[in-house]
Protein backbone atom coordinates (compact mmCIF):
# COMPACT_ATOMS: atom_id res chain seq x y z
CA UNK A 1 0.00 0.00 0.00
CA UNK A 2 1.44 3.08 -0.85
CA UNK A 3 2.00 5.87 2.18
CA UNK A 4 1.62 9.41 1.40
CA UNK A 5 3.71 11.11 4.40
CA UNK A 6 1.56 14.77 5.17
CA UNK A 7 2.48 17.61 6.84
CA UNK A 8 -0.17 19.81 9.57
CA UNK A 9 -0.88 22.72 8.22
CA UNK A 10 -0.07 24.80 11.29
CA UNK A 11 3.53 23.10 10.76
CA UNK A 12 6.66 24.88 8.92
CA UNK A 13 9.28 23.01 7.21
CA UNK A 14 12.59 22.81 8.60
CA UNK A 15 15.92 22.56 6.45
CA UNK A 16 17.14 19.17 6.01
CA UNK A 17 20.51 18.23 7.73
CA UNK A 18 22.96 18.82 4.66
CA UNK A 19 21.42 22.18 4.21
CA UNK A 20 22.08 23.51 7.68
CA UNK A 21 25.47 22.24 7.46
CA UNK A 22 26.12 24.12 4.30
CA UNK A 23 24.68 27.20 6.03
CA UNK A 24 26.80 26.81 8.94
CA UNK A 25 30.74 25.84 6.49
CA UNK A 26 29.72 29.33 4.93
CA UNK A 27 29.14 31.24 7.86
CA UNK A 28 32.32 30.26 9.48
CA UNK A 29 34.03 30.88 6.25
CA UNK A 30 33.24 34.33 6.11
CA UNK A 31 34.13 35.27 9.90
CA UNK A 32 37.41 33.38 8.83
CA UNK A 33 38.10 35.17 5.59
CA UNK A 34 37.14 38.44 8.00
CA UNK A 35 39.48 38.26 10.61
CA UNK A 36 42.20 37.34 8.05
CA UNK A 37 41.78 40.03 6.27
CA UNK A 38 41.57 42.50 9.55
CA UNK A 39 44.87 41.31 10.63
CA UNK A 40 46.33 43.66 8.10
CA UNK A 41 43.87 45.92 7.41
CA UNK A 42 42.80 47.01 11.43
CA UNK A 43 45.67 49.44 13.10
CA UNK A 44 47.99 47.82 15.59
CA UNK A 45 46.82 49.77 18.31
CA UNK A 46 43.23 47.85 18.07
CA UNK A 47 44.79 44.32 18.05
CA UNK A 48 47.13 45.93 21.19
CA UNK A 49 44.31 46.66 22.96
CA UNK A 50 42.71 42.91 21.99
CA UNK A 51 46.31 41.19 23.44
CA UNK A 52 45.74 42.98 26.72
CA UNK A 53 42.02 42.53 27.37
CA UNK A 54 42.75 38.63 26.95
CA UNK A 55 45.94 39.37 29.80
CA UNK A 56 43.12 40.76 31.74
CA UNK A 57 41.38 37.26 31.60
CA UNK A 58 44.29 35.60 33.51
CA UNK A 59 44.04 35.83 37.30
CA UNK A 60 46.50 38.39 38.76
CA UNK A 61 50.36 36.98 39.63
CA UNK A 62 50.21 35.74 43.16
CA UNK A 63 52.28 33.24 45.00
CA UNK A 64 50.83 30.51 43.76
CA UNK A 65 52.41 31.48 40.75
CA UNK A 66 56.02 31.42 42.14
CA UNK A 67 58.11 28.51 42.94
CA UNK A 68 61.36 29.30 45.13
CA UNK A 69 64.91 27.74 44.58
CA UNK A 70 66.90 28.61 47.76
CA UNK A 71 70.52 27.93 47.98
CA UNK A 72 72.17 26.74 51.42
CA UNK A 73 74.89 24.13 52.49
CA UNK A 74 74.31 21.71 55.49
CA UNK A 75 77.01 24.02 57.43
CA UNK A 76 75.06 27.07 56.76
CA UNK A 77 71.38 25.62 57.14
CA UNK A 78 70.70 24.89 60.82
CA UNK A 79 72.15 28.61 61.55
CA UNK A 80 70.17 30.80 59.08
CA UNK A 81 67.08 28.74 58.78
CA UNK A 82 65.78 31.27 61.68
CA UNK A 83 65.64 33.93 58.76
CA UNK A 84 63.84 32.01 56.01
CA UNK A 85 61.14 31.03 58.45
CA UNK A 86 60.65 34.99 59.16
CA UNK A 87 58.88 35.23 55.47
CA UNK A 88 58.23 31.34 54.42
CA UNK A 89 54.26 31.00 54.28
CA UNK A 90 54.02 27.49 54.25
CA UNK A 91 50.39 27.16 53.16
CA UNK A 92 50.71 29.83 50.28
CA UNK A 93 54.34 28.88 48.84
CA UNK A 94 56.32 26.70 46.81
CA UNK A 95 59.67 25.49 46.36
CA UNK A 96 62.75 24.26 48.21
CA UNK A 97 66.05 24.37 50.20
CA UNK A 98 68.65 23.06 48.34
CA UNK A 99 71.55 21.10 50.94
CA UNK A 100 74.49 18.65 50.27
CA UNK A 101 72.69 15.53 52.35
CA UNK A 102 69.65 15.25 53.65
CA UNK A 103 69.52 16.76 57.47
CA UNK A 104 69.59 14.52 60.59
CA UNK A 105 66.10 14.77 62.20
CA UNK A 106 66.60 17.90 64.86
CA UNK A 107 64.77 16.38 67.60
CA UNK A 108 65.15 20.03 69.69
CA UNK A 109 62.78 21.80 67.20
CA UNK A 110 59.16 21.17 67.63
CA UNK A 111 57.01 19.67 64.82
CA UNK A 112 55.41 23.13 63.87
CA UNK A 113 58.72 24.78 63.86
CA UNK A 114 60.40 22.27 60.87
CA UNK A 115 56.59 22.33 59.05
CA UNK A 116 57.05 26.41 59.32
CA UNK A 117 60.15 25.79 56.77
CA UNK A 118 60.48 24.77 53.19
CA UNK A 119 60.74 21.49 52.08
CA UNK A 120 64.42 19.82 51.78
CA UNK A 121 66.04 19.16 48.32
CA UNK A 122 69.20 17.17 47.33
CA UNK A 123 71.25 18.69 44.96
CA UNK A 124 72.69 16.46 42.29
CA UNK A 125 76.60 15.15 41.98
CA UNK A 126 78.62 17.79 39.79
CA UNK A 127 82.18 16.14 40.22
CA UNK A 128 81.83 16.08 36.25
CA UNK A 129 82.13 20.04 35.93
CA UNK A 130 85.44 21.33 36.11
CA UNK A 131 86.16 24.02 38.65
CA UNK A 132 89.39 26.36 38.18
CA UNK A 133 89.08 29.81 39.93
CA UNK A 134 91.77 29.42 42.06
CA UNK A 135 90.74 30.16 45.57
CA UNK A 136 87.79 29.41 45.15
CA UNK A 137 84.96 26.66 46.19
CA UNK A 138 83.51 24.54 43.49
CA UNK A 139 80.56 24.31 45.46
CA UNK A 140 79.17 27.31 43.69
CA UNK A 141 78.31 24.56 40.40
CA UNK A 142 75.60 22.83 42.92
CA UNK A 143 74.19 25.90 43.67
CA UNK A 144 74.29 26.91 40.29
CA UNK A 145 72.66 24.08 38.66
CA UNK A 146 69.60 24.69 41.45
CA UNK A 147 68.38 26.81 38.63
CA UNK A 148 67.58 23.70 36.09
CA UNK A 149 66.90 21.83 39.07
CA UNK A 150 64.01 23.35 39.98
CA UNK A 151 62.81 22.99 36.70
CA UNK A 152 62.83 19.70 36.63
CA UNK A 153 60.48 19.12 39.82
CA UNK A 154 57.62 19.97 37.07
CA UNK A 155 55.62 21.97 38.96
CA UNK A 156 52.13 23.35 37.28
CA UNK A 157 50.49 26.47 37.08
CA UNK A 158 54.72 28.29 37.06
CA UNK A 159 54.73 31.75 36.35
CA UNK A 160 57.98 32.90 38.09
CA UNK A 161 61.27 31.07 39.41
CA UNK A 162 62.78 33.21 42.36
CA UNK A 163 66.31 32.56 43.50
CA UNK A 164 68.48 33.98 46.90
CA UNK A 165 70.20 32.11 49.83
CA UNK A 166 69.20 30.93 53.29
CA UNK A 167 70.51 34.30 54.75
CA UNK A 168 68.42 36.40 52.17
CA UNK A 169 65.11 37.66 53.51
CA UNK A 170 61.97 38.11 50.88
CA UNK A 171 59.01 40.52 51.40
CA UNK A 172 56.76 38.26 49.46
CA UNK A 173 53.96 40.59 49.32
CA UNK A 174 56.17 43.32 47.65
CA UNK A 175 57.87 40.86 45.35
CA UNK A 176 54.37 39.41 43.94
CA UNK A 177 53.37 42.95 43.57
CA UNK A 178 56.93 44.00 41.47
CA UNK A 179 56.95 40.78 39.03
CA UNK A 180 53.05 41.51 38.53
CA UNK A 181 53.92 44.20 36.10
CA UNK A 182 55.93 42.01 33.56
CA UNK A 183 54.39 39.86 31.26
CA UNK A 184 55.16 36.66 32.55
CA UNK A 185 55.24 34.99 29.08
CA UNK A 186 58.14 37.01 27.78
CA UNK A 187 61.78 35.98 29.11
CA UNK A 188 62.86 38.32 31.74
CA UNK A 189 65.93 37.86 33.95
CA UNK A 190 65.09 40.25 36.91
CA UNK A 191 67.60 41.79 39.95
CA UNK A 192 69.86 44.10 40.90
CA UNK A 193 73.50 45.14 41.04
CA UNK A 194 75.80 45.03 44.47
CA UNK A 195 75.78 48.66 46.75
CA UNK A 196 79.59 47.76 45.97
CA UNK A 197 81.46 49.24 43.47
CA UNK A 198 84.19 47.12 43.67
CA UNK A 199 82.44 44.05 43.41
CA UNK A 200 79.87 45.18 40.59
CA UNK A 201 83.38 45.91 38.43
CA UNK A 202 84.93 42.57 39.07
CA UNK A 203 81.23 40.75 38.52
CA UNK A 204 79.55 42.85 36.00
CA UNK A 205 77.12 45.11 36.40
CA UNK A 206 74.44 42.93 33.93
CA UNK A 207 74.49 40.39 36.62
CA UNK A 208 71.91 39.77 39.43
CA UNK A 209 73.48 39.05 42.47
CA UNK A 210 72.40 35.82 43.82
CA UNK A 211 72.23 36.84 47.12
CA UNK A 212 69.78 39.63 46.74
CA UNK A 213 67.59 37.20 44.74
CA UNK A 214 66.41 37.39 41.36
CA UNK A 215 63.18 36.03 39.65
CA UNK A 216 63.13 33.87 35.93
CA UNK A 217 60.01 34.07 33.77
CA UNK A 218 59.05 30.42 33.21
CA UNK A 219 59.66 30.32 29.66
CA UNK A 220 62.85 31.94 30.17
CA UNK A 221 63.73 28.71 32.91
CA UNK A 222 62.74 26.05 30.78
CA UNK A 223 64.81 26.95 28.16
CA UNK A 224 67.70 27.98 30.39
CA UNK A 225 67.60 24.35 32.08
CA UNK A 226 67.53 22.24 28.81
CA UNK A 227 71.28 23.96 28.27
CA UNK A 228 72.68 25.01 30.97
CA UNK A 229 74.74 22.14 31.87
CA UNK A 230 76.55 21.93 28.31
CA UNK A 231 76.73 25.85 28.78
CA UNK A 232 78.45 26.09 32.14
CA UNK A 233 81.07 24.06 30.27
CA UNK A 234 82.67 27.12 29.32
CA UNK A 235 82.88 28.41 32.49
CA UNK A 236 84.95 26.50 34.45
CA UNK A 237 87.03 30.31 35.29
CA UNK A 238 84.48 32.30 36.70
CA UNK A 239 84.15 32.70 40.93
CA UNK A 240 80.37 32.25 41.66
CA UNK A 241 77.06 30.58 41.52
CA UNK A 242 75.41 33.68 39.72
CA UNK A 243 78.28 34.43 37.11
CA UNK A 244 77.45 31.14 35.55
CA UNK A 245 73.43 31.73 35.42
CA UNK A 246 74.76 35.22 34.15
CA UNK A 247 77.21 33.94 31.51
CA UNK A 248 74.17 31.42 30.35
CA UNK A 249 71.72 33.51 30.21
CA UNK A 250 73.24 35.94 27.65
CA UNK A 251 74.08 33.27 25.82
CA UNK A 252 70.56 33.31 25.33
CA UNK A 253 70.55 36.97 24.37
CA UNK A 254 68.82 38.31 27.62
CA UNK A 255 69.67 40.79 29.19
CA UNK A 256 69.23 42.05 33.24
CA UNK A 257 66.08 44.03 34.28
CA UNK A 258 67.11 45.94 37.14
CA UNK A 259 64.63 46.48 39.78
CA UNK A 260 66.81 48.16 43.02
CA UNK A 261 64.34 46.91 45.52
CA UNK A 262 66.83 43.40 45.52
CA UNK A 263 69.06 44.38 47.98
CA UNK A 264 72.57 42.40 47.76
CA UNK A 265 74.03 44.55 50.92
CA UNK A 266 77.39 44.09 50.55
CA UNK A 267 78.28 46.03 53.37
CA UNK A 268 79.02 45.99 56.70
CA UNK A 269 78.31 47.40 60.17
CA UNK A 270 75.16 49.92 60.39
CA UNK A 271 72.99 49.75 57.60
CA UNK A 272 70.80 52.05 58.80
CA UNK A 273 71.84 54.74 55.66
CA UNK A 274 70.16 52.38 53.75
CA UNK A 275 67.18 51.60 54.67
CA UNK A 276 66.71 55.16 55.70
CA UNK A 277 66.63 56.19 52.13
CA UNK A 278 65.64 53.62 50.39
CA UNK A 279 64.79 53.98 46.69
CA UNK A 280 61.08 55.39 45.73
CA UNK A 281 60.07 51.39 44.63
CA UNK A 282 59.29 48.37 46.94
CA UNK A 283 61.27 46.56 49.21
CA UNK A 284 62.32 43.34 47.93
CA UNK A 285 65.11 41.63 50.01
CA UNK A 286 67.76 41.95 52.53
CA UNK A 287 70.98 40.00 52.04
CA UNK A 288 74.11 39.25 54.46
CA UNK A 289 72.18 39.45 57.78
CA UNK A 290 75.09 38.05 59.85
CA UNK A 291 77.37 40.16 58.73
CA UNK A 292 75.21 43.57 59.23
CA UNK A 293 74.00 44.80 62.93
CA UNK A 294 70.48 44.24 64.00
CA UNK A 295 68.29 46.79 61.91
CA UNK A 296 66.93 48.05 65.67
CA UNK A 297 68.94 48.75 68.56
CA UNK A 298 69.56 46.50 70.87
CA UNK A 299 67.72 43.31 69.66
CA UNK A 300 69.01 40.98 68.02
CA UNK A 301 69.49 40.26 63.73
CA UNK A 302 66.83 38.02 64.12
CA UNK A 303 64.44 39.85 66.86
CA UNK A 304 64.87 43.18 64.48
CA UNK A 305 63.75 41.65 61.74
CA UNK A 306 60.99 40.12 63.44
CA UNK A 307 60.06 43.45 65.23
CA UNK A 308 60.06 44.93 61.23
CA UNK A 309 57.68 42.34 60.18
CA UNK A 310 55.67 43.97 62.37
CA UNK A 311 54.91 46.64 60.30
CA UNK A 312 55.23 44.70 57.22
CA UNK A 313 52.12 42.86 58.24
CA UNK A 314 50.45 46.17 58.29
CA UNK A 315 51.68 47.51 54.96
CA UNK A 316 53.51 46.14 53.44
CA UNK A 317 53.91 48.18 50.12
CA UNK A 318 54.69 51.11 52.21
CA UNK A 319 57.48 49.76 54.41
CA UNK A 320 60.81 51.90 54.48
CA UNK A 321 59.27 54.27 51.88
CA UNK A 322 61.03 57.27 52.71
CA UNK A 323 58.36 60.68 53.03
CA UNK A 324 59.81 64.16 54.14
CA UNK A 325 58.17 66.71 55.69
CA UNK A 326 59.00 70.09 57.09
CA UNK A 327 58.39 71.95 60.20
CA UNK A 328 58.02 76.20 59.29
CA UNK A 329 57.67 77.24 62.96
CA UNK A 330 61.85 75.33 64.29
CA UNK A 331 62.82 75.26 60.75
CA UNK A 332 62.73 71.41 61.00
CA UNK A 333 63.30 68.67 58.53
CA UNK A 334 61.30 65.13 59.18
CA UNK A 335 62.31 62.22 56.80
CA UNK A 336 59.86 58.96 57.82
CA UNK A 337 61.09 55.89 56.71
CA UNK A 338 57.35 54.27 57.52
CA UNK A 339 57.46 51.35 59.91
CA UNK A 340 61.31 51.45 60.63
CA UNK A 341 62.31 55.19 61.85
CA UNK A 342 62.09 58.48 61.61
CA UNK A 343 64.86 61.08 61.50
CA UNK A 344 64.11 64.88 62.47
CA UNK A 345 67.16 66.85 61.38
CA UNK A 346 67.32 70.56 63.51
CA UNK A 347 68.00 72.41 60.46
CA UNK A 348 66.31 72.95 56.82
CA UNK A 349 67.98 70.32 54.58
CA UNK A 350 66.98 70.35 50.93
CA UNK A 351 65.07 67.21 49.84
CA UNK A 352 67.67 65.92 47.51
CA UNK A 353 70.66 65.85 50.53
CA UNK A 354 67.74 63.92 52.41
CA UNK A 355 67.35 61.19 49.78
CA UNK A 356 71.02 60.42 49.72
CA UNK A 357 72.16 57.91 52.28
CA UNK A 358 74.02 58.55 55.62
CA UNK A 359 77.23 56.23 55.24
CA UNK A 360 76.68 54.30 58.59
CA UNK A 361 77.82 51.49 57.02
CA UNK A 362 80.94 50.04 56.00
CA UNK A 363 83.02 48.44 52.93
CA UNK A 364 82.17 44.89 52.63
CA UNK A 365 86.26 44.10 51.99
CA UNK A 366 89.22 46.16 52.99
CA UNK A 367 92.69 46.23 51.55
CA UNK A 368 91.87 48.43 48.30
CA UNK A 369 90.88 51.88 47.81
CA UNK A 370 88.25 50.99 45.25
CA UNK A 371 86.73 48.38 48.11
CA UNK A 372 85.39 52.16 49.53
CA UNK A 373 83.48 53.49 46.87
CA UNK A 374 79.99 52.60 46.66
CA UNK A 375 77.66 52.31 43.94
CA UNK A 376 74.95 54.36 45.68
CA UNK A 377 74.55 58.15 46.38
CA UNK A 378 75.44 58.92 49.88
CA UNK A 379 76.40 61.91 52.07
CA UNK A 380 78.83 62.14 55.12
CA UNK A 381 77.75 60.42 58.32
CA UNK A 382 78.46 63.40 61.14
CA UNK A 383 81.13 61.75 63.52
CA UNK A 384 79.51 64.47 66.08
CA UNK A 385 76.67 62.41 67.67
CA UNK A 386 75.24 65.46 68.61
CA UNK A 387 75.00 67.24 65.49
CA UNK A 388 73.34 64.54 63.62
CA UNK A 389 69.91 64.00 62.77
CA UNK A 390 67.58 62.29 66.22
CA UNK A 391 66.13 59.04 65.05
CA UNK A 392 63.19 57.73 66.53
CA UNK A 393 62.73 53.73 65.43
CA UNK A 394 59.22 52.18 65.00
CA UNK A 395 57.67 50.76 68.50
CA UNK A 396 54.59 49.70 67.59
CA UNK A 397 51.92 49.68 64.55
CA UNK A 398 48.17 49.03 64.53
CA UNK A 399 45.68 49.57 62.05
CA UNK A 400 41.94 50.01 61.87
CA UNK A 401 40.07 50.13 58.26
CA UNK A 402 42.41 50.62 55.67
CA UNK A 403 43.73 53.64 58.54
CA UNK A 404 46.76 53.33 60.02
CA UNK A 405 48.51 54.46 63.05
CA UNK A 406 52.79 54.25 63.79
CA UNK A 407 54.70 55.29 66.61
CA UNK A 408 58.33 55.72 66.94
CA UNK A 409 60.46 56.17 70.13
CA UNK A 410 64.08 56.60 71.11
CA UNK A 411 65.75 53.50 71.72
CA UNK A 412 69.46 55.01 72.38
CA UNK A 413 70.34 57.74 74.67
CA UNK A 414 73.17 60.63 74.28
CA UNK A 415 74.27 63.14 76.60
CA UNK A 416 73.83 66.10 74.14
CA UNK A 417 71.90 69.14 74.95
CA UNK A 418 68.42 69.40 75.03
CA UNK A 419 66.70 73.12 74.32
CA UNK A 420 63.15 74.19 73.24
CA UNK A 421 64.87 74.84 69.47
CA UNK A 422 66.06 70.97 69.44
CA UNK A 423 64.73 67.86 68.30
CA UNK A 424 65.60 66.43 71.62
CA UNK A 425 62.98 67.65 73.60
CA UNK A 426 60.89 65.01 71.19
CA UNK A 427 59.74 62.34 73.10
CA UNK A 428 57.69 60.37 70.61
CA UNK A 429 56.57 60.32 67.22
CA UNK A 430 53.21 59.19 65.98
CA UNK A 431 52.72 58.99 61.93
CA UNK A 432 48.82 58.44 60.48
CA UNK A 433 48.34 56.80 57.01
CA UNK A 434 46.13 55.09 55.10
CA UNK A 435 47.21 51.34 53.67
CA UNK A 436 49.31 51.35 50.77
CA UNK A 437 48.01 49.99 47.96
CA UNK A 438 50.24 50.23 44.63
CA UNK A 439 48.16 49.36 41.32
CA UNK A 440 50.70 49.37 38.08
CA UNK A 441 50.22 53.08 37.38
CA UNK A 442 52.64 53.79 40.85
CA UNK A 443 54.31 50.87 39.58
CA UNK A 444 55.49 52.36 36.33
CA UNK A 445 55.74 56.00 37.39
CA UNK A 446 56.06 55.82 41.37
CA UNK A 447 55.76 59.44 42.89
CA UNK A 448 56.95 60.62 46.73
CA UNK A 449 54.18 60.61 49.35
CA UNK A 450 53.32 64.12 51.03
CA UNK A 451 53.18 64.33 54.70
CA UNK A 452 52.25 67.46 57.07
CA UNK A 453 53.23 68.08 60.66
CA UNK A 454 49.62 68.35 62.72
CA UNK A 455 49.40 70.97 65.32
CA UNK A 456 50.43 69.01 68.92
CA UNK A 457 47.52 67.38 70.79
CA UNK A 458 50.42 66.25 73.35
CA UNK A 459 53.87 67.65 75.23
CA UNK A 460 56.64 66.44 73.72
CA UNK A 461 54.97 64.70 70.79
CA UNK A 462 55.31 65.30 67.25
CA UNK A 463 52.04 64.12 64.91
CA UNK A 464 52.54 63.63 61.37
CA UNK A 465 50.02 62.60 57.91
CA UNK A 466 51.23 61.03 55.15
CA UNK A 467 49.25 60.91 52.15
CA UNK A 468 49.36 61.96 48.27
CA UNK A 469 50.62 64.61 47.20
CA UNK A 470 48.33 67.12 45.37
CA UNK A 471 48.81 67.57 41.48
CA UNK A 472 51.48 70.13 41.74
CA UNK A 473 52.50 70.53 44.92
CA UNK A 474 56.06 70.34 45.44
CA UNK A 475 58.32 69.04 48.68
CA UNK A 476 60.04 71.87 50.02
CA UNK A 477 60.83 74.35 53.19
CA UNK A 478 57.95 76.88 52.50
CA UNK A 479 59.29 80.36 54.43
């Protein structure tokens, strides 16, 4: 019987199968043939703008992004592990402490102290690399080679390989925020240069000093560890660990991106010049605690660098950022280093003789003229106690909101005279400000806080603001 197939009126026909896939080659053909021919046709501004919007997908570089290679020896390890467990966030970050062996159980720590560290790793055997700087320890190839090690461990989600020793100190918060302004899919090689000038001539100055640290995009890494072992070959001359990652990495045609909140401090004594004035950018690291005195008087290295986390905690972004202020009724200048001192000078000094450091400190190495100079400005430390600027050093920080409260305090005595027209009759400092937070526009064109002296609520207390300074105003002694 033959079937006549009918359709309900109140029905309309679809198109077949083959048709709608005709419908659909076409269509895609033409967005194709479209976007081809916009690739030349659209300015590169547009396609620019297109590249960043799809950055702006990405999640923001945090420290999940970062995986830490930090160099020690088993001589050096149970002695400066104190000062990696200052910034080690054991929940947040990943990586590990390169040693010779693996350490004997310490059965005189607790079990939250050793899980408040990072993880042990055993370098590999490099008897097979040749060694001839005479004087020198070969050593420095295991340490070297940490930076293809790391690679190897194959960890996911790697934005960022970070570098420095077990007596190098990281403000993780600041580093995350520096690194988050590089695209972290270009090869970058980023550090700094020694305070030394001595030492940046015999090194080079295109070199980041390994114990300041120094951060390795990941593509940059990979690479580096698939030849760095034939390329350190050629190196057999050169003194250190970073020389070699140096050497190898130009070989590669990159170059050093110099960020000066690395701090290799290759000095010695007081450091407190430093700090004091330390460059308009964030604070990075601190290098060669043992060989520097405790950043706050009479505490320990370890206590005062504790007792500065403090503030770091607080605000991080801000901490050490120098701010100067002046005082028009005692003709008074006030440089705040926030959350580590402040220094109130009994005369008008211009702003750029306050930005210079105070030499407190000393040459790393003696014996040569050149061992003296430093690659830093700096100004004469007054060997007069008396005439010199009164430093105040932070006591204590709290913070409420987003606002932000500091107090600083004497923590040395002098016998020098105290009159209404001196600093000295200062008891205490107090310094208001609201949380620091840099986006990329301070980033890539930082500007000097602002800060005014408030009219005294309190004897013997100086009150001070910080905050931005308006769109012209300039940082001077106004008469």
């Amino acid at each position: 019987m033959k079937h006549t197939e009918q359709y309900p009126k109140n029905k309309t026909k679809t198109m077949s199968s083959p048709g709608l896939k005709i419908f659909i080659f076409i269509s895609a053909s033409i967005c194709i043939i479209y976007f081809t021919l916009s690739l030349f046709l659209v300015p590169n501004s547009t396609f620019l703008h297109f590249s960043v919007s799809l950055q702006g997908i990405l999640p923001p570089t945090s420290l999940e992004h970062i995986v830490f290679g930090i160099a020690a020896t088993d001589k050096s390890w149970p002695k400066r592990k104190g000062y990696v467990r200052l910034w080690w966030k054991p929940q947040l970050m990943r990586g590990c402490v390169f040693l010779e062996t693996k350490p004997p159980p310490n059965r005189t720590l607790d079990k939250d102290y050793e899980n408040s560290l990072p993880p042990v790793c055993i370098s590999r055997d490099t008897s097979q690399f040749s060694y001839t700087f005479r004087g020198g320890t070969r050593s420095v190839i295991r340490i070297a080679r940490i930076v293809s090690e790391i690679v190897a461990l194959n960890h996911t989600n790697v934005r960022w390989f970070v570098f420095g020793d077990d007596d190098t100190m990281f403000f993780a918060e600041n580093l995350v925020k520096v690194l988050s302004k590089y695209d972290h899919d270009l090869w970058y090689y980023i550090g700094s240069n020694s305070e030394s000038y001595r030492q940046n001539t015999i090194f080079s100055y295109n070199m980041a000093f390994g114990g300041a640290g120094f951060a390795i995009s990941y593509p940059l890494a990979k690479v580096l560890a698939k030849v760095f072992d034939s390329c350190i070959e050629r190196y057999p001359h050169l003194y250190g660990s970073d020389g070699r990652i140096s050497a190898c990495i130009a070989e590669l045609g990159i170059g050093l991106t110099r960020e000066m909140g690395f701090h290799q401090m290759d000095i010695r004594g007081d450091i407190f010049g430093i700090l004091a004035s330390h460059p308009l950018t964030p604070l990075i690291s601190l290098h060669h605690l043992d060989v520097t005195n405790p950043i706050f008087p009479n505490m320990s290295n370890l206590k005062a660098l504790e007792h500065l986390n403090k503030a770091v905690k607080h605000d991080p972004h801000r901490i050490i950022q120098q701010t100067v202020c002046y005082d028009r009724w005692f003709s008074w200048t006030v440089s705040v280093s926030w959350g580590y001192a402040v220094q109130v000078f009994g005369k008008h000094v211009h702003l750029p003789d306050s930005l210079r450091a105070q030499q407190t400190f000393q040459p790393f190495q003696t014996g040569n003229l050149l061992h003296t100079l430093f690659d830093i400005n700096t100004r004469e430390h007054d060997p007069d106690a008396c005439r010199r600027p009164l430093i105040f050093f932070m006591e204590k920080v709290s913070s409420t909101q987003g606002k932000i409260k500091s107090t600083y305090k004497q923590m040395t005595s002098d016998n020098c005279t105290r009159d209404m027209a001196t600093p000295r009759r200062l008891d205490e400092i107090r310094v208001s400000s609201q949380k620091f937070d840099l986006d990329n526009k301070q980033l890539l064109a930082p500007r000097r806080q602002c800060c005014d002296i408030l009219p005294p609520t309190q004897r013997n207390v100086m009150e001070l603001a910080i905050r931005e300074c308006k769109g012209e105003e300039l940082i001077y002694m106004h008469p």
